[in-house]
Protein backbone atom coordinates (compact mmCIF):
# COMPACT_ATOMS: atom_id res chain seq x y z
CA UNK A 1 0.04 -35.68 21.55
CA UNK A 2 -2.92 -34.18 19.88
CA UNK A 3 -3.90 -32.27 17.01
CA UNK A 4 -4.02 -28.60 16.85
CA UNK A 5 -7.45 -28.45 16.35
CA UNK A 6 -8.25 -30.40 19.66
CA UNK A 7 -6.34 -27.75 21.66
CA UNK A 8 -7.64 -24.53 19.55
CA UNK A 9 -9.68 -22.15 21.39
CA UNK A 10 -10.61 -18.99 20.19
CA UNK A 11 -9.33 -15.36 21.78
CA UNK A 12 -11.78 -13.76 23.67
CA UNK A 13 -10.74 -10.59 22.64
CA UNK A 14 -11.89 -9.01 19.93
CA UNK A 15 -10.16 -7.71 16.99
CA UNK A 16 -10.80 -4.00 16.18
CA UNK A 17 -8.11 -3.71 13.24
CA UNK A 18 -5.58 -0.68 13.09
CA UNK A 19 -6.37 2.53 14.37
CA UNK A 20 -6.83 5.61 12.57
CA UNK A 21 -3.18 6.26 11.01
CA UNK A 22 -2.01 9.85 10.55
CA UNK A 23 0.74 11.11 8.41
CA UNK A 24 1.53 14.83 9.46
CA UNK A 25 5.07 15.22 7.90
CA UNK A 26 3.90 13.72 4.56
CA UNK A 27 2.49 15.26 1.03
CA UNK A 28 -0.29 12.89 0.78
CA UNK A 29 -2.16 10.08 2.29
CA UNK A 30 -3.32 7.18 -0.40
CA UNK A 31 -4.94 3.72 0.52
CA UNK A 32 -3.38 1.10 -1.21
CA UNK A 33 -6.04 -0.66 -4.26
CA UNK A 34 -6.85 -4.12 -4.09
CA UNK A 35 -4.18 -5.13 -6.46
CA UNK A 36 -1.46 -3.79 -4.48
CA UNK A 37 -0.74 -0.29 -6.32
CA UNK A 38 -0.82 3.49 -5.39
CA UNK A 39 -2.36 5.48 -7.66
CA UNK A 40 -1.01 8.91 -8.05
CA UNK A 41 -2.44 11.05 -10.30
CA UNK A 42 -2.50 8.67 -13.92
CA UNK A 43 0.39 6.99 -12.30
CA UNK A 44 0.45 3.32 -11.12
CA UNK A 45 3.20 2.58 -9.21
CA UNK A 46 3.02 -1.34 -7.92
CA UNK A 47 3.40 -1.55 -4.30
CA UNK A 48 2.53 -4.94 -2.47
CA UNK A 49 -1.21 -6.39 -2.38
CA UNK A 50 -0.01 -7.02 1.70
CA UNK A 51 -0.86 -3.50 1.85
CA UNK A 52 -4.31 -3.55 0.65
CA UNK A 53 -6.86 -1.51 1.82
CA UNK A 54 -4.29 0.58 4.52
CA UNK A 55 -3.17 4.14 3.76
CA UNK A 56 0.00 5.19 3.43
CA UNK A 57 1.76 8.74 3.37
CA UNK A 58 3.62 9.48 0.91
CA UNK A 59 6.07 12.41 0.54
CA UNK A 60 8.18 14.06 -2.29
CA UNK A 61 11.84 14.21 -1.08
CA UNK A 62 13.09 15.21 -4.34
CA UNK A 63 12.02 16.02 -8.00
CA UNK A 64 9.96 13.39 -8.98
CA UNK A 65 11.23 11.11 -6.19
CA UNK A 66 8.76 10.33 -3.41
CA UNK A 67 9.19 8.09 -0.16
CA UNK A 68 6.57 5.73 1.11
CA UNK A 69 5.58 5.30 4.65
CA UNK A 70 3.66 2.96 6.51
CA UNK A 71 2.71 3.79 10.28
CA UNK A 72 6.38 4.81 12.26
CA UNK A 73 8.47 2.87 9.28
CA UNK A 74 9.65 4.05 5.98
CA UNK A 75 9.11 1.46 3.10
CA UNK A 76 10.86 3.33 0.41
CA UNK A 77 11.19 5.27 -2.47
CA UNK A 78 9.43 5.49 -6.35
CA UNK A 79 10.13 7.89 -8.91
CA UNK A 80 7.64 9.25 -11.67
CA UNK A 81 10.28 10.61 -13.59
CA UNK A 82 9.15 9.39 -17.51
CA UNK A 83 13.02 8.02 -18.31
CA UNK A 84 12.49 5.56 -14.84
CA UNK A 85 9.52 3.92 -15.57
CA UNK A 86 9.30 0.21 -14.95
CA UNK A 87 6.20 -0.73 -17.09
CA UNK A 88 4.99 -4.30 -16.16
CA UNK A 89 5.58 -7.07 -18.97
CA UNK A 90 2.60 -9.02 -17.19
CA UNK A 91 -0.37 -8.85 -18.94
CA UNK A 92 -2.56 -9.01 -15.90
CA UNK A 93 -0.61 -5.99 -14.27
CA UNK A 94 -0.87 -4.38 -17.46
CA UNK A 95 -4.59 -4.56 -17.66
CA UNK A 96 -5.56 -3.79 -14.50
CA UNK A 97 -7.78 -0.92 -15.02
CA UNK A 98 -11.01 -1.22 -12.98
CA UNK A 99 -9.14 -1.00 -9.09
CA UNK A 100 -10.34 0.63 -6.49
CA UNK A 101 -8.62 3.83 -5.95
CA UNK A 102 -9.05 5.79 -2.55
CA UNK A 103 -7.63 9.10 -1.76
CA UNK A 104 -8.04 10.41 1.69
């Protein structure tokens, strides 16, 4: 009967993060802002902020249809077609101009 925090002791391994991820069967490889989007081109297509930081591939299946991967598992699909898009009624998402955009 004790408390967590009498029992905790710390790994002694370290933690080196994820390895180098490749996508060879994909279009493109994007790292995922900040705020959880992938930007594609002037597109901003909202993703997941648990993504942050890690690329994914991306790859167009069809016209204007692309699927999103993430190491060995596919996440799923957006589409930039004008008539499908989803604009954000939340001002903050709206807004959110300055993130940091990487393309590998």
């Amino acid at each position: 009967m004790q408390w967590p925090a009498e029992v905790y002791q710390p790994s002694t391994r370290r933690y080196h993060g994820l390895p180098y991820i490749d996508y060879p069967l994909h279009d493109k490889i994007i790292v995922v802002t900040r705020c959880g989007r992938i930007c594609l081109g002037r597109k901003k297509i909202n993703f997941s902020t648990v993504f942050a930081g890690q690329a994914v591939g991306i790859k167009e299946v069809h016209d204007d249809i692309w699927l999103v991967s993430f190491m060995d598992y596919d996440l799923g699909y957006f589409d930039l077609r004008p008539e499908c898009s989803n604009r954000s009624k939340i001002r903050s998402a709206q807004n959110c101009y300055l993130c940091d955009r990487y393309v590998l």
